[in-house]
Protein backbone atom coordinates (compact mmCIF):
# COMPACT_ATOMS: atom_id res chain seq x y z
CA UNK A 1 -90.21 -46.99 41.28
CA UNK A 2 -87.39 -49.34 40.18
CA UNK A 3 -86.02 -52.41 42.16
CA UNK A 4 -81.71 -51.41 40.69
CA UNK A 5 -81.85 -54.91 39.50
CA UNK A 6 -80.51 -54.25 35.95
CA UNK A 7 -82.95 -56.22 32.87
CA UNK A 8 -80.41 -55.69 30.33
CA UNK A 9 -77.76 -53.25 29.17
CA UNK A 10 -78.55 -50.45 26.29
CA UNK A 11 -76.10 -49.04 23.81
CA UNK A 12 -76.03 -45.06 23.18
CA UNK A 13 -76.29 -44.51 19.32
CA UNK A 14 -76.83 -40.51 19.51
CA UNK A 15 -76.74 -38.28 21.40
CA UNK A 16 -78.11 -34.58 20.28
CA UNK A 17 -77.90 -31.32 22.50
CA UNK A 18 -81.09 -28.50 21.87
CA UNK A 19 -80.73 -25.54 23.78
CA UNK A 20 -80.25 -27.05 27.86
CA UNK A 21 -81.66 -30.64 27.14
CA UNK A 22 -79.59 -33.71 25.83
CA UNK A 23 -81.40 -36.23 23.59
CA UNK A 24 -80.02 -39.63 24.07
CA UNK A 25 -81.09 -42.39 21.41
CA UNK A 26 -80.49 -46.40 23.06
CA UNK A 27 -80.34 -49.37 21.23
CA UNK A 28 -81.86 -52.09 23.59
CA UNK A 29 -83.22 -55.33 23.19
CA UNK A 30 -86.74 -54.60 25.26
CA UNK A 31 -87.29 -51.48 22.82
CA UNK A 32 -89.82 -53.65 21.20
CA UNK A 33 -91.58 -54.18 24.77
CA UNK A 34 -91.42 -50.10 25.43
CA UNK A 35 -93.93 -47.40 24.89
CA UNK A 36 -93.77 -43.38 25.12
CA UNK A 37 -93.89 -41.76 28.22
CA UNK A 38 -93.16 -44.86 30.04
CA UNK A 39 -90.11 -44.58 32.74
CA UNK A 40 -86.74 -46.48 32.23
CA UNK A 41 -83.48 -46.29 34.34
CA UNK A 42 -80.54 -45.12 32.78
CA UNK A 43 -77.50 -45.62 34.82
CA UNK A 44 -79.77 -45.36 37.49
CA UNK A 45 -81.72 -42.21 35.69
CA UNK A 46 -85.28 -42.28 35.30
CA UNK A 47 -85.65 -40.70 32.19
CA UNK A 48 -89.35 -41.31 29.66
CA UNK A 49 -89.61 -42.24 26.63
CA UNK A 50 -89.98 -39.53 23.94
CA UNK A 51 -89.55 -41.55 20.31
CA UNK A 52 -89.17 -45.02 19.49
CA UNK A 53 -87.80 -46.11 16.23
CA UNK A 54 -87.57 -49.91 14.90
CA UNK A 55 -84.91 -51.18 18.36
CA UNK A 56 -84.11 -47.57 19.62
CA UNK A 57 -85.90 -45.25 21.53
CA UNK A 58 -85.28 -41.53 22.59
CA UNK A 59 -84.91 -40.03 26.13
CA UNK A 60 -84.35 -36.45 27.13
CA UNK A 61 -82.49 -35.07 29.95
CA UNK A 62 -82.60 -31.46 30.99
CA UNK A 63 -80.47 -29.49 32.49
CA UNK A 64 -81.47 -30.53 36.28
CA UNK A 65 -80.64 -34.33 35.52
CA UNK A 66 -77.64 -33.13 33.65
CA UNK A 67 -76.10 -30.91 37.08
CA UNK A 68 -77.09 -33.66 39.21
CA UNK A 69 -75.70 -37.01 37.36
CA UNK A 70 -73.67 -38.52 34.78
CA UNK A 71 -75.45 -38.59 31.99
CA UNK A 72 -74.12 -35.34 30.14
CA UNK A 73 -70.77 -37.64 30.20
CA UNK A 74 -72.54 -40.12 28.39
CA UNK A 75 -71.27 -40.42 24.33
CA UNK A 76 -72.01 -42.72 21.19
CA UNK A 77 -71.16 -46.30 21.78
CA UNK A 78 -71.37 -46.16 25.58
CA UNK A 79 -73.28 -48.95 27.22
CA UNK A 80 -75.65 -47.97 30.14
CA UNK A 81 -77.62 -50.15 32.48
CA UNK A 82 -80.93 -50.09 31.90
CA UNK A 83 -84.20 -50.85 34.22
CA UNK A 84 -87.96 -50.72 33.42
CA UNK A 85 -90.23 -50.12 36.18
CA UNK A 86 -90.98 -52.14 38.80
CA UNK A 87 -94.86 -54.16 38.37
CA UNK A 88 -96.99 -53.99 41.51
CA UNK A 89 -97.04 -57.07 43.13
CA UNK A 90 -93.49 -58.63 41.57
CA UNK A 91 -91.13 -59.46 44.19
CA UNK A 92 -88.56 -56.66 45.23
CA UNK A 93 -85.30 -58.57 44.36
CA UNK A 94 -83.09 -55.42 45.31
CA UNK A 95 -84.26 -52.44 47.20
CA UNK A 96 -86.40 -49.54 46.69
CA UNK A 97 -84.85 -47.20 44.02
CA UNK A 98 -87.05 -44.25 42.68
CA UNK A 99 -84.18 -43.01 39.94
CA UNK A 100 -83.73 -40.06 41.65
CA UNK A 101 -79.86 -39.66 41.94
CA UNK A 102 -78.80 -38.05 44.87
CA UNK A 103 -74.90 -37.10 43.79
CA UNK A 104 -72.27 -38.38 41.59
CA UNK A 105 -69.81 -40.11 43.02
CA UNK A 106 -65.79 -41.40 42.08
CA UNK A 107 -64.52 -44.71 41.48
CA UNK A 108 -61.07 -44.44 43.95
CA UNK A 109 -59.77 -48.54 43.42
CA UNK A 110 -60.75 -51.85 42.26
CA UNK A 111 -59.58 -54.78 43.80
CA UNK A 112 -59.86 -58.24 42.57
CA UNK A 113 -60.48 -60.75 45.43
CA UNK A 114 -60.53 -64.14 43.30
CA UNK A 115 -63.83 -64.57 42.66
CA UNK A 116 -65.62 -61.06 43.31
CA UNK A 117 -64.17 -57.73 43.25
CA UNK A 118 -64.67 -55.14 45.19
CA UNK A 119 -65.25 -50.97 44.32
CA UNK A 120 -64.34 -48.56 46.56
CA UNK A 121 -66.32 -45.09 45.92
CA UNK A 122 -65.61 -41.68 47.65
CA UNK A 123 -68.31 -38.48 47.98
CA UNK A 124 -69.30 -35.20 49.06
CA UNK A 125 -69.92 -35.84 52.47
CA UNK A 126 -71.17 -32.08 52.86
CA UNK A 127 -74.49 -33.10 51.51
CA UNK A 128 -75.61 -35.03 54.36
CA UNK A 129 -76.23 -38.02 52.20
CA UNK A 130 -75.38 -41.68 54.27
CA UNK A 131 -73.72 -44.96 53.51
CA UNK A 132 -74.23 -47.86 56.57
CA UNK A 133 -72.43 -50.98 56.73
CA UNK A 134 -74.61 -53.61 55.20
CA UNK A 135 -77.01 -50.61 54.14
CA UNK A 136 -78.21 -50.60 50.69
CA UNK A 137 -76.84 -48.03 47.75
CA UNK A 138 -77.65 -47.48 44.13
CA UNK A 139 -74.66 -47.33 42.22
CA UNK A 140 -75.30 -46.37 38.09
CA UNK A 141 -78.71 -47.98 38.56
CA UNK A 142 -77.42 -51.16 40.22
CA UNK A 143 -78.68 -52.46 43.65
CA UNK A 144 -75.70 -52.89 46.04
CA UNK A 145 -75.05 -54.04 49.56
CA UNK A 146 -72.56 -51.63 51.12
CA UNK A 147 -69.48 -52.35 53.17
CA UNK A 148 -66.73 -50.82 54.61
CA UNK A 149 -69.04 -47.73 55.23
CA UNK A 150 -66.96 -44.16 55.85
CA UNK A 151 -67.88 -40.68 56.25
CA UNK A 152 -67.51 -39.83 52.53
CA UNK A 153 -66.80 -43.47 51.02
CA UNK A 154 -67.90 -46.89 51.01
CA UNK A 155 -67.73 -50.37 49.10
CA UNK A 156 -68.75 -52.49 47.30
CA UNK A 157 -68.05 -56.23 46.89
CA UNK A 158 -69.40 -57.64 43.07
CA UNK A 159 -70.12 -60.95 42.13
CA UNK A 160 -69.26 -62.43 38.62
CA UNK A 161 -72.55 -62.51 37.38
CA UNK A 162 -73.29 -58.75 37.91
CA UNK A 163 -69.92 -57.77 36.91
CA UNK A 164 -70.86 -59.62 33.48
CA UNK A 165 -74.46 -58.23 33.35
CA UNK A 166 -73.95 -54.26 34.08
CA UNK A 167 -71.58 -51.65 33.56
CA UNK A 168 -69.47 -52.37 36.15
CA UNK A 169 -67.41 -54.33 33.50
CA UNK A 170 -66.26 -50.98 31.98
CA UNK A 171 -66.06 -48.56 35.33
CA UNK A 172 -62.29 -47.97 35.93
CA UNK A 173 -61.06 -45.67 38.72
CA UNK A 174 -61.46 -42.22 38.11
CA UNK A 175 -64.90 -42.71 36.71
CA UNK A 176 -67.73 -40.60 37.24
CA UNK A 177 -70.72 -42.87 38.63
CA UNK A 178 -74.51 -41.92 39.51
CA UNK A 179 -75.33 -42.44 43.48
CA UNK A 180 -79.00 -43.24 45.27
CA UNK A 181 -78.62 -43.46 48.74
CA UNK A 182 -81.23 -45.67 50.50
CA UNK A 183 -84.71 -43.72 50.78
CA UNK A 184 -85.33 -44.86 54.28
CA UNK A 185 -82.79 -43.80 55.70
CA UNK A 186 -82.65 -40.44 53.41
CA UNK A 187 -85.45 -40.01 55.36
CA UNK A 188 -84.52 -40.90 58.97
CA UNK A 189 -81.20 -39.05 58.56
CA UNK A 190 -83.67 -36.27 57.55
CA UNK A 191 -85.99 -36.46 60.92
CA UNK A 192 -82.79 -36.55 63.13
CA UNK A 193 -81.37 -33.32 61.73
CA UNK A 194 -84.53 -31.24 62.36
């Protein structure tokens, strides 16, 4: 269970296919805090620990978290948001995110509105998945506050400090970004189509 408040952002230094699985080695400065088999978000990923080495560690994704996000896009150099689990009892600064990506989604514009700027995203509405306005959405890992909610698109409006502190400072438009739609109402959207 994350919170999509991003800790700090991670630099890919390899990445290694075998067979349907893609190894990706992160440089990070919380390696030294991390342990196998523990659970970090990628990009909004959760992905475990497999190898740690000196300040990088080793993830895998297989072929399920490859079809269903943007990591398979991922190369050397590339900078990804990273998120350890949330502790039970800390405070829940964003929303509930349990790294399970729902769909990928496109960066369509970027506006700068002097002092924020605001992302406008557009996907597959044929998977029944829901944006509301002022609803909450996971965007690469990063908690957001959604507005100007449509049937296939949304936005959001980013303030300096997480523009400075995430990977929003590299998305462009065209981009391919990772999308977790809020649980609750993945779930009431659920009970009303049954």
């Amino acid at each position: 269970m994350f919170t999509g408040i991003i800790e700090t952002l991670g630099s890919i230094t390899n990445v290694e296919k075998e067979q349907e699985n893609l190894h990706l080695t992160i440089k990070s400065t919380i390696t030294h805090e991390l342990k196998i088999d523990q659970s970090v978000a990628h990009n909004g990923v959760c992905l475990t620990i497999v190898a740690i080495n000196n300040d990088e560690y080793t993830v895998t994704a297989i072929k399920e978290t490859l079809d269903k996000t943007n990591i398979g896009f991922l190369k050397t150099n590339d900078i990804v948001n990273l998120e350890r689990a949330m502790k039970l009892g800390d405070r829940l600064d964003g929303h509930i995110v349990q790294g399970h990506v729902d769909e990928t989604g496109v960066c369509t514009n970027i506006k700068d509105e002097n002092g924020s700027t605001v992302y406008t995203f557009e996907y597959n509405s044929d998977k029944n998945n829901v944006t509301i306005e002022k609803g909450s959405i996971t965007i690469n890992g990063v908690s957001l506050t959604v507005v100007n909610s449509t049937k296939n698109g949304f936005s959001v409006a980013i303030i300096p400090y997480t523009w400075e502190n995430t990977t929003f400072k590299t998305l462009q438009i065209g981009d391919t970004v990772n999308l977790e739609f809020d649980v609750i109402g993945k779930y009431v959207a659920r009970l009303t189509n049954l």
